[in-house]
C-alpha atoms as a PDB file:
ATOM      1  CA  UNK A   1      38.606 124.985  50.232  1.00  0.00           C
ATOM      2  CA  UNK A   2      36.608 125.756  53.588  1.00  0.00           C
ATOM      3  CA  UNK A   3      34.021 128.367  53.209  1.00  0.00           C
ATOM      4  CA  UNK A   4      35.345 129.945  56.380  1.00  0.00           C
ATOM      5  CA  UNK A   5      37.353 132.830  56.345  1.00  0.00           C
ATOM      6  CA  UNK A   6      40.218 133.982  58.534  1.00  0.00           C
ATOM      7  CA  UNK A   7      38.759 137.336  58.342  1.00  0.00           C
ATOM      8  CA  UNK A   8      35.468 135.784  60.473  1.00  0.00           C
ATOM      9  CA  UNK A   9      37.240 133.846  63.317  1.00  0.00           C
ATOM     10  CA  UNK A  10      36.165 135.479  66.401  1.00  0.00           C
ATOM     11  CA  UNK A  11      39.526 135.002  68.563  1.00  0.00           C
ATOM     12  CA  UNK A  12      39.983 135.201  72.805  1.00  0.00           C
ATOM     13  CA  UNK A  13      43.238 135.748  73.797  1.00  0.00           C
ATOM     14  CA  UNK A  14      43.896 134.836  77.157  1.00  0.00           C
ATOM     15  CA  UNK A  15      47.266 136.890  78.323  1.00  0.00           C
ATOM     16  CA  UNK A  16      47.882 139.133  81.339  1.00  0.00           C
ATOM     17  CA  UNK A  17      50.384 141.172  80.188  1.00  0.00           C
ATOM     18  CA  UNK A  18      48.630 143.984  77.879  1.00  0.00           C
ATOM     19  CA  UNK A  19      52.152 144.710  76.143  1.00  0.00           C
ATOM     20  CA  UNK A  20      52.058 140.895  75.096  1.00  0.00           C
ATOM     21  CA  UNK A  21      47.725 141.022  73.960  1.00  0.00           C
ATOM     22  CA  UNK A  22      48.396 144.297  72.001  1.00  0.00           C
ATOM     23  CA  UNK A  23      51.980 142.095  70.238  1.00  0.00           C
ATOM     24  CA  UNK A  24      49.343 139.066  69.460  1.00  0.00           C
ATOM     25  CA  UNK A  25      46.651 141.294  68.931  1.00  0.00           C
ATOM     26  CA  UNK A  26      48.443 143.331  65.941  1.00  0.00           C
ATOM     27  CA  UNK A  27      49.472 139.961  63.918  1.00  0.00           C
ATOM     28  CA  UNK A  28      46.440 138.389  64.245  1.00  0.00           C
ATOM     29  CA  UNK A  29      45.029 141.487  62.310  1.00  0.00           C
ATOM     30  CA  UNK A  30      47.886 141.204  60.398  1.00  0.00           C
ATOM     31  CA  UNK A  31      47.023 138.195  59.040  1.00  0.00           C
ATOM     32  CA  UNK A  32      43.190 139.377  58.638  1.00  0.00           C
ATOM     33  CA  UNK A  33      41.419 138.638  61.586  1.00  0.00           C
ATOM     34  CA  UNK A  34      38.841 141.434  62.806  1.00  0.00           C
ATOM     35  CA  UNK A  35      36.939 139.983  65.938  1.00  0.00           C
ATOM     36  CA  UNK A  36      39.439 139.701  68.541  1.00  0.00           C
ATOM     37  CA  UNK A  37      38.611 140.107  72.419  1.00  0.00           C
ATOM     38  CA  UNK A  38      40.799 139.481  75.316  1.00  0.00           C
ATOM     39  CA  UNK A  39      41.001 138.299  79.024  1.00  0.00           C
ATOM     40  CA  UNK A  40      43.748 138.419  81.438  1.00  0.00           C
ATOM     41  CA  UNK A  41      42.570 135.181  83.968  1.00  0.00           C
ATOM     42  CA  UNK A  42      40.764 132.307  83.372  1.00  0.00           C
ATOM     43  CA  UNK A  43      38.336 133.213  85.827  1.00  0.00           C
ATOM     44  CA  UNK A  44      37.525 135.837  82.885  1.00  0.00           C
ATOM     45  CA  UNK A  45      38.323 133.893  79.801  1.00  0.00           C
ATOM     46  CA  UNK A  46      35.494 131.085  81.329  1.00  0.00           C
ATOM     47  CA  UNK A  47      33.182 133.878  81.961  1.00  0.00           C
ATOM     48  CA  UNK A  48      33.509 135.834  78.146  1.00  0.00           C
ATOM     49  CA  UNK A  49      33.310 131.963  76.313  1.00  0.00           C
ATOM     50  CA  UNK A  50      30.102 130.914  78.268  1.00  0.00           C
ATOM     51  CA  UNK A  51      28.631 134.435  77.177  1.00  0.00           C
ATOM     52  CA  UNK A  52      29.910 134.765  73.454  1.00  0.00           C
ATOM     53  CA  UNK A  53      31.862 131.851  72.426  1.00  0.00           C
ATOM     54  CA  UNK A  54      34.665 132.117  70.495  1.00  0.00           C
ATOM     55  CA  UNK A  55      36.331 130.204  67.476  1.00  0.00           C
ATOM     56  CA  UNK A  56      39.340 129.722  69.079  1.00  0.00           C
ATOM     57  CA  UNK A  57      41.763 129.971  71.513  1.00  0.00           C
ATOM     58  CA  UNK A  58      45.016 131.564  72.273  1.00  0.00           C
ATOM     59  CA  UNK A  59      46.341 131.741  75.684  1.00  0.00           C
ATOM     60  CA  UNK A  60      49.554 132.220  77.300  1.00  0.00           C
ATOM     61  CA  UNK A  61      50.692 129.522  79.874  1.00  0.00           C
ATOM     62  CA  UNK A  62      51.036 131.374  82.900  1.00  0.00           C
ATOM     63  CA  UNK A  63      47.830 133.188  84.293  1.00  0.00           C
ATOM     64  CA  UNK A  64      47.307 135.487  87.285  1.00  0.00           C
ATOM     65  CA  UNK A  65      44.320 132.297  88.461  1.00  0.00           C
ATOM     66  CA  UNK A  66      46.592 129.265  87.243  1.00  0.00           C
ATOM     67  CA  UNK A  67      47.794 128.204  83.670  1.00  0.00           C
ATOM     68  CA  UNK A  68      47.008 126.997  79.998  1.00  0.00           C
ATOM     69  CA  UNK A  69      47.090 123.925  80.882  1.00  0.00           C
ATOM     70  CA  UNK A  70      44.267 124.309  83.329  1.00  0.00           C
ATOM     71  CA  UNK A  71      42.654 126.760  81.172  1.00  0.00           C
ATOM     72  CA  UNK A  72      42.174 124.154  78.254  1.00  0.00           C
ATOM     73  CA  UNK A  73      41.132 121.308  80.879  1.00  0.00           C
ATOM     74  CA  UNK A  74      38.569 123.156  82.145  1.00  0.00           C
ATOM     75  CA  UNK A  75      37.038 124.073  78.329  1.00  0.00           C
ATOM     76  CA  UNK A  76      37.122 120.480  77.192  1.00  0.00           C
ATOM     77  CA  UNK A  77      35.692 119.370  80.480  1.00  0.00           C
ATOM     78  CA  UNK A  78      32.993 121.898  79.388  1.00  0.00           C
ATOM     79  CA  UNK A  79      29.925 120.382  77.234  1.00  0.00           C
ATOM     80  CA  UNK A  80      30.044 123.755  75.388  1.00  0.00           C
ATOM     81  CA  UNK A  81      33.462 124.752  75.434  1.00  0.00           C
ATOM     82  CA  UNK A  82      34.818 121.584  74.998  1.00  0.00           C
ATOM     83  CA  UNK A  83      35.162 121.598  70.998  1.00  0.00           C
ATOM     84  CA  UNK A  84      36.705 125.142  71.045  1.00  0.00           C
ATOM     85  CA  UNK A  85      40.107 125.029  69.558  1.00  0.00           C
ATOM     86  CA  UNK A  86      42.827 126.076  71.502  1.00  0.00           C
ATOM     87  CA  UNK A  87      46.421 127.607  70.390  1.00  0.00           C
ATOM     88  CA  UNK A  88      49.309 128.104  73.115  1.00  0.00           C
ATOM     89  CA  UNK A  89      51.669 130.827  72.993  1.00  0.00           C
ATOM     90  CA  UNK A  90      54.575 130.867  75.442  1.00  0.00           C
ATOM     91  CA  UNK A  91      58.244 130.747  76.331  1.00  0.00           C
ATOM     92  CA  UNK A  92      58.054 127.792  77.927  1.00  0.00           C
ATOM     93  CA  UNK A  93      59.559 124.366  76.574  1.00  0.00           C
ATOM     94  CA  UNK A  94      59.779 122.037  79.046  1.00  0.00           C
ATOM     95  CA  UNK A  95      58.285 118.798  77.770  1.00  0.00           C
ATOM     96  CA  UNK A  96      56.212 117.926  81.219  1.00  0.00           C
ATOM     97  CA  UNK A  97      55.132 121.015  81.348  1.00  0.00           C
ATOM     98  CA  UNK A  98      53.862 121.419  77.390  1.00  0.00           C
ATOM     99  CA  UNK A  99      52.845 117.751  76.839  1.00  0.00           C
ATOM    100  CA  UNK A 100      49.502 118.257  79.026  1.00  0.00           C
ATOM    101  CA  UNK A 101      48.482 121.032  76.023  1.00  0.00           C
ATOM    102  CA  UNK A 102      49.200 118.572  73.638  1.00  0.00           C
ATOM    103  CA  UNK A 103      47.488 115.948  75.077  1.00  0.00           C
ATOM    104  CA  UNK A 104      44.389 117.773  75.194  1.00  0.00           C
ATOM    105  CA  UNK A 105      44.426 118.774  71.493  1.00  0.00           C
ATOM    106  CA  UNK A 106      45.920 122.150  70.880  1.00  0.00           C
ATOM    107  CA  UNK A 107      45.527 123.355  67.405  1.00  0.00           C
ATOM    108  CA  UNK A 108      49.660 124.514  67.750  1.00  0.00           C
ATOM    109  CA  UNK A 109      51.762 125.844  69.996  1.00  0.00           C
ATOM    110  CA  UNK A 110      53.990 128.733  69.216  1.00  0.00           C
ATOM    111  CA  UNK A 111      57.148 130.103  71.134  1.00  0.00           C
ATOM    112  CA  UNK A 112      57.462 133.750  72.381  1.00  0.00           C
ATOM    113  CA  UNK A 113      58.138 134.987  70.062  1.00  0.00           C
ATOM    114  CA  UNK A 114      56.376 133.517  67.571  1.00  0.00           C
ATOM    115  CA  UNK A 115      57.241 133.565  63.665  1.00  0.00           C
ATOM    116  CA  UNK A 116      54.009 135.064  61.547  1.00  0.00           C
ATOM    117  CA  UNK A 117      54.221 132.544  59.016  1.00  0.00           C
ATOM    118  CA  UNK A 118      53.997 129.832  62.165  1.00  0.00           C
ATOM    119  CA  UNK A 119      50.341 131.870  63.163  1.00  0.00           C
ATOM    120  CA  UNK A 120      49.292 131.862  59.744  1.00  0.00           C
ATOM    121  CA  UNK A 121      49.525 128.083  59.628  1.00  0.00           C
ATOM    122  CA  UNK A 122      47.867 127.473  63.110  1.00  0.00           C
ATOM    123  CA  UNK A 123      44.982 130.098  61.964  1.00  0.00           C
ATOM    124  CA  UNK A 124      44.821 127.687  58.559  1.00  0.00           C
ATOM    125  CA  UNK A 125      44.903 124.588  61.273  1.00  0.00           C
ATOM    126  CA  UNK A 126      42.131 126.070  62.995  1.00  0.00           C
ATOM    127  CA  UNK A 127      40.185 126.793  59.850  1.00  0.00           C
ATOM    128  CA  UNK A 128      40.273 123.348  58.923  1.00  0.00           C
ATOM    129  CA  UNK A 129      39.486 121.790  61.792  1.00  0.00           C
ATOM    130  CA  UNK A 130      36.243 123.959  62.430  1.00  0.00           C
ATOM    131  CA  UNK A 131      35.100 123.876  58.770  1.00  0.00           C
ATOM    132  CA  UNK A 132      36.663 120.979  57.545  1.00  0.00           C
ATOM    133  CA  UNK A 133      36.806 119.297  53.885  1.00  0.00           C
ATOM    134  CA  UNK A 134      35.665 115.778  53.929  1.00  0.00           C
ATOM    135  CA  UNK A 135      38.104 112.950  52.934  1.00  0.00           C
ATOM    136  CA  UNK A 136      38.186 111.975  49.324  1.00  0.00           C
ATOM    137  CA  UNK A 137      39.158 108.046  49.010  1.00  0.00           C
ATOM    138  CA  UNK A 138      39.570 105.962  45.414  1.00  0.00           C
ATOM    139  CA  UNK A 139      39.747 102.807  46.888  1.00  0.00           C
ATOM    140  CA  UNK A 140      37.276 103.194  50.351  1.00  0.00           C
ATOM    141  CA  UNK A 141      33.572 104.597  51.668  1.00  0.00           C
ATOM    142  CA  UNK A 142      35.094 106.869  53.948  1.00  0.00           C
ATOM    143  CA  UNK A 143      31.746 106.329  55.567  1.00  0.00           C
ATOM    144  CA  UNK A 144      32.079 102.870  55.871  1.00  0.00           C
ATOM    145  CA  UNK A 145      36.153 102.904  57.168  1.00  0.00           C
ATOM    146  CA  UNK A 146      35.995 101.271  61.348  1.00  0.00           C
ATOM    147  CA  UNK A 147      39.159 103.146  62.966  1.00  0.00           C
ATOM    148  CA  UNK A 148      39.831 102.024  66.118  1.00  0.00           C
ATOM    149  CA  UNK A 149      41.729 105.375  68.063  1.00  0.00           C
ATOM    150  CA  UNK A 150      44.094 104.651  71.144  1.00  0.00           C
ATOM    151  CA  UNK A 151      45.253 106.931  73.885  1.00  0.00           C
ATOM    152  CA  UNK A 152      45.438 107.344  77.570  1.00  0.00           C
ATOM    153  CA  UNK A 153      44.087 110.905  77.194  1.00  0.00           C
ATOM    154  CA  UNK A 154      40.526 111.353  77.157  1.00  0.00           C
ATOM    155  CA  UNK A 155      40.871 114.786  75.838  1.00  0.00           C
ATOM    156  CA  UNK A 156      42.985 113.233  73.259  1.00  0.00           C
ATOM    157  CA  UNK A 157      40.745 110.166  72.483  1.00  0.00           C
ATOM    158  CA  UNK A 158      37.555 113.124  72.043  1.00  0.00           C
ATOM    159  CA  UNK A 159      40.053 115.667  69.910  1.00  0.00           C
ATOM    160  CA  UNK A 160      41.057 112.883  67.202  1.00  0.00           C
ATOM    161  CA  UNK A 161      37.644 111.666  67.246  1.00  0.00           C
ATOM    162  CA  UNK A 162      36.424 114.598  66.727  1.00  0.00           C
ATOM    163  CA  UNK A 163      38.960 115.369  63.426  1.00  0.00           C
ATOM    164  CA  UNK A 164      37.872 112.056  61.968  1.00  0.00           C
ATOM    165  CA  UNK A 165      34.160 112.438  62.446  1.00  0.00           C
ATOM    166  CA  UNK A 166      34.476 116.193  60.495  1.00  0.00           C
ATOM    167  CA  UNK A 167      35.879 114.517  57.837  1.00  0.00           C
ATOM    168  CA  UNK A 168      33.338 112.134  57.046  1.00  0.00           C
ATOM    169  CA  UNK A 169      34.279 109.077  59.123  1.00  0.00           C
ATOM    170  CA  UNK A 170      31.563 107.659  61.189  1.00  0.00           C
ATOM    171  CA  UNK A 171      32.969 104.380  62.587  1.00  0.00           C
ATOM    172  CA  UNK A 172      34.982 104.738  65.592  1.00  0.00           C
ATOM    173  CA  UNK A 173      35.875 102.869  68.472  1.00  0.00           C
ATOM    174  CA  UNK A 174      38.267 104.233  71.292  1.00  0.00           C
ATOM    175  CA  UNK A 175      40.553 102.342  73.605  1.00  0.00           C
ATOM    176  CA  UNK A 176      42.850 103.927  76.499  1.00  0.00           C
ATOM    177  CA  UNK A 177      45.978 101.827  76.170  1.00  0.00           C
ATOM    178  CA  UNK A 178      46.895  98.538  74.116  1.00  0.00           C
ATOM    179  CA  UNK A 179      46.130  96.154  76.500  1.00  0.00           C
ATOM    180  CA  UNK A 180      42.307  97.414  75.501  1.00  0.00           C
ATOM    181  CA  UNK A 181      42.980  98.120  71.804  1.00  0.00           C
ATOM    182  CA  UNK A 182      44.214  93.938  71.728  1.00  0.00           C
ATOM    183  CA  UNK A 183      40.582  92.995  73.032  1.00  0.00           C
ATOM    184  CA  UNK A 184      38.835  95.507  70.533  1.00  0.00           C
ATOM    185  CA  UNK A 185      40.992  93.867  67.165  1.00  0.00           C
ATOM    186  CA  UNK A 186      40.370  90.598  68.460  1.00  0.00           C
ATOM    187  CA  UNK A 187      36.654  92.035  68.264  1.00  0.00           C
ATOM    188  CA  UNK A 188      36.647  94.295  65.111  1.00  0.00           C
ATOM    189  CA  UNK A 189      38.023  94.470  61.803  1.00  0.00           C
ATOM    190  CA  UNK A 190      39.710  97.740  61.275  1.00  0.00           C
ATOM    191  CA  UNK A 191      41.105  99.969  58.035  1.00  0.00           C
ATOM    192  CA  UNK A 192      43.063 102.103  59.799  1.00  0.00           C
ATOM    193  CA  UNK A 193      44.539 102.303  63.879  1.00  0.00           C
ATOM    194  CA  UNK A 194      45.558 105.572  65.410  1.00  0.00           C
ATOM    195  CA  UNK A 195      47.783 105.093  68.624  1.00  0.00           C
ATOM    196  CA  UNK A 196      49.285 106.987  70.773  1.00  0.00           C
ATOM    197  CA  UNK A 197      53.344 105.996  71.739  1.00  0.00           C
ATOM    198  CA  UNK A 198      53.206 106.441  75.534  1.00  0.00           C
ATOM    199  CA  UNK A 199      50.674 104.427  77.732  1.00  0.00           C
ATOM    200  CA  UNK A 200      50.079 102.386  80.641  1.00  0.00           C
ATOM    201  CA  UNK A 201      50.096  98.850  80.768  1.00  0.00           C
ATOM    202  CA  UNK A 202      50.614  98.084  76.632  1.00  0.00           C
ATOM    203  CA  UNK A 203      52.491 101.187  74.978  1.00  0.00           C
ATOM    204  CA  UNK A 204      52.414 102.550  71.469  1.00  0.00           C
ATOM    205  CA  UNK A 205      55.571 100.344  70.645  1.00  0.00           C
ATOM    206  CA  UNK A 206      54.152  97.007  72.171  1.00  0.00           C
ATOM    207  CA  UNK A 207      50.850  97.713  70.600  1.00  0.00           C
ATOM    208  CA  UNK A 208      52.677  97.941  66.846  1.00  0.00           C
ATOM    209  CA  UNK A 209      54.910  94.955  67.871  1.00  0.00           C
ATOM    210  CA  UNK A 210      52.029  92.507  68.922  1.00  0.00           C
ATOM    211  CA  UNK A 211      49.726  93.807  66.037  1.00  0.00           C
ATOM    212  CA  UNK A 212      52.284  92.770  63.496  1.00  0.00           C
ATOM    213  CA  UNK A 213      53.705  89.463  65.166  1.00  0.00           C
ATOM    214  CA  UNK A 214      50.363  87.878  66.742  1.00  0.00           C
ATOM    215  CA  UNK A 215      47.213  89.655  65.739  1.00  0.00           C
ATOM    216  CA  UNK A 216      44.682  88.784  63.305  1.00  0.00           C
ATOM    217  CA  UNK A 217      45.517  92.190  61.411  1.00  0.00           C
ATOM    218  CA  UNK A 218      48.968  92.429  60.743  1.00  0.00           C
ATOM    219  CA  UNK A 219      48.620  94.346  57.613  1.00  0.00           C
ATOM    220  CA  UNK A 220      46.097  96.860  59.100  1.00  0.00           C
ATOM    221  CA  UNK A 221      48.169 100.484  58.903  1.00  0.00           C
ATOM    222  CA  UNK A 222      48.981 101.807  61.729  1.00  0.00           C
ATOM    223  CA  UNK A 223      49.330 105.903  62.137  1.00  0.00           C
ATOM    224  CA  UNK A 224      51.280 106.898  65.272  1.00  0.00           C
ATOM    225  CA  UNK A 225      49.972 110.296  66.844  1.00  0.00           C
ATOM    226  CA  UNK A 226      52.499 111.063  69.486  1.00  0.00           C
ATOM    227  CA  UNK A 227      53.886 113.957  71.544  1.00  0.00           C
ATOM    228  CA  UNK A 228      57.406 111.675  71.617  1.00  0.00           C
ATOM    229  CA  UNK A 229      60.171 113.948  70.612  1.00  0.00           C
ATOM    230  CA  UNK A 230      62.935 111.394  71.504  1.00  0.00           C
ATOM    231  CA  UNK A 231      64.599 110.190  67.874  1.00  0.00           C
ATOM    232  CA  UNK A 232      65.842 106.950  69.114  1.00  0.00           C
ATOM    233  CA  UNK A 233      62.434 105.924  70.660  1.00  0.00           C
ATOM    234  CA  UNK A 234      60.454 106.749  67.267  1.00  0.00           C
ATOM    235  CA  UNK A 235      63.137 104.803  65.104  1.00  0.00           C
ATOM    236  CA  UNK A 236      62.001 101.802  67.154  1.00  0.00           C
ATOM    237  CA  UNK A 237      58.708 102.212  66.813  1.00  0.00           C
ATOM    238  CA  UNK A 238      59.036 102.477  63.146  1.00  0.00           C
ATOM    239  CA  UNK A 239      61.141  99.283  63.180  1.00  0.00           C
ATOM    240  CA  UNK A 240      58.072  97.867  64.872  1.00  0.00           C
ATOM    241  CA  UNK A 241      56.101  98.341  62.098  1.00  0.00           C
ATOM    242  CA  UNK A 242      54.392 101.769  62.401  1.00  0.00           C
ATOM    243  CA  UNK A 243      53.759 103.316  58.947  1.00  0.00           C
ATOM    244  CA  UNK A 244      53.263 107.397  59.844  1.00  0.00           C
ATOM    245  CA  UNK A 245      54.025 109.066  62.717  1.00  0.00           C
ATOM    246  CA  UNK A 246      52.379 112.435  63.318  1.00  0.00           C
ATOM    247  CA  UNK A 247      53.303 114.825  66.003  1.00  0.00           C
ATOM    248  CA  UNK A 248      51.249 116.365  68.629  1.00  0.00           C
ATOM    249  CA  UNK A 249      49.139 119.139  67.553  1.00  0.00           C
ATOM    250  CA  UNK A 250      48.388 118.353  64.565  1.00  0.00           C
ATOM    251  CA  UNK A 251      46.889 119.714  61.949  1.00  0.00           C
ATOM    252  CA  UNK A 252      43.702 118.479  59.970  1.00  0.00           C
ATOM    253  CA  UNK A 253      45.094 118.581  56.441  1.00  0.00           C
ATOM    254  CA  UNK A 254      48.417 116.783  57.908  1.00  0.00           C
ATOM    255  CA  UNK A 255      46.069 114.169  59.323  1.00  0.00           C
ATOM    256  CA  UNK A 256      44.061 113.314  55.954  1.00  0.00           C
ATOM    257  CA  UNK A 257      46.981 113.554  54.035  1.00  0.00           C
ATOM    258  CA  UNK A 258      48.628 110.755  56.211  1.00  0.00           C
ATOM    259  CA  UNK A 259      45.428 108.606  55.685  1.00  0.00           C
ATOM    260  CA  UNK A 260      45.463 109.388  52.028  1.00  0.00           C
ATOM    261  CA  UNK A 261      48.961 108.106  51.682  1.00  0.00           C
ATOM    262  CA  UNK A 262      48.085 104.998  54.077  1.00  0.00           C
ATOM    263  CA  UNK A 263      44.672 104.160  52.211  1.00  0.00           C
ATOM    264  CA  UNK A 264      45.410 104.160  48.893  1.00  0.00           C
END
């Protein structure tokens, strides 16, 4: 079990309404936390991390200075902000306007309003991810697994890296799209591919499909980490020959129990 307790996460929440911070405010003590401050901009959320940090996140969408989603761009564009997990609440669920959160490696989103159980699991998420448990493996040196990660986000590429270096794996190579992630397989040998579905020039799909039909790995597992909500699409990628699919956010105990499952 981490060492870390919910008790000792020191929480920002970013929100301008101070009906909505003192709502958040009273389950996150619910729940246990103690050290909670608050901003109402993210001209003043930038301003309190840079002085005190924080251990996470949790900002509405829509701020008086701009939104979440530029809120979270501008931490991971930040050398030390940029590791800082992040947790969206809003009303908002319009896919182009929530994928950019996802993309840049949310530790959940919630709705307004939000179910406690659902915080309690993204406080658990963020737990994990910040004090992690390394991954236990009968059959590999988790040390010694090459993962080759693909994804058009940076922030994406970073934020899996990222959960794979905490726990314990040191090997891995990134590629932006599949066109890329053909040239690195034909380069490496890999245990284990993470992809993203949508891409430029060589999607998720295509990837999969060439991977099992032409490549010199077509028994390497392949773990689909995808914002893709669209049933249809992820049936075919399945059909390709994808063998998990895990949504955007994830969490770090979802992740290592997919790659358990895969690498046994």
């Amino acid at each position: 079990m981490p060492s870390l307790e919910i008790s000792e996460l020191s929480i920002l929440i970013v929100e301008p309404s101070s009906f909505q911070q003192k709502v958040i405010r009273q389950e996150l003590e619910q729940s246990g936390c103690n050290e909670i401050d608050t901003a109402k901009s993210i001209e003043e959320a930038l301003v309190h991390l840079e002085r005190y940090s924080a251990d996470l996140v949790v900002s509405a969408m829509y701020l008086p200075d701009g939104d979440g989603v530029e809120l979270v761009s501008q931490m991971r564009s930040s050398e030390a902000l940029g590791e800082i997990p992040f947790m969206l609440i809003s009303s908002e669920q319009r896919p182009d306007h929530i994928d950019p959160i996802k993309q840049a490696g949310s530790v959940a989103i919630l709705p307004k309003p939000f179910c406690h159980a659902d915080l309690e699991k993204a406080l658990e998420a963020t737990l994990a991810f910040i004090d992690p448990e390394e991954l236990n493996l009968d059959s590999y040196n988790v040390e010694a697994l090459q993962v080759l990660v693909v994804d058009d986000s940076d922030f994406s590429l970073k934020h899996i890296a990222r959960a794979l270096e905490n726990i314990g794996v040191q090997k891995i190579i990134m590629a932006h799209d599949g066109k890329e992630a053909l040239a690195k397989i034909e380069e490496y040998e890999f245990d284990l591919i993470f992809t993203d579905f949508n891409m430029p020039n060589m999607d998720g799909e295509q990837l999969t499909q060439h991977i099992r039909e032409h490549s010199s790995q077509p028994y390497v597992p392949i773990l689909m980490v995808t914002s893709e909500q669209n049933e249809t699409r992820l049936n075919g990628v399945k059909r390709a020959g994808v063998n998990a699919i895990c949504d955007k956010p994830f969490s770090p105990d979802h992740m290592k129990s997919l790659m358990v499952n895969l690498l046994s």
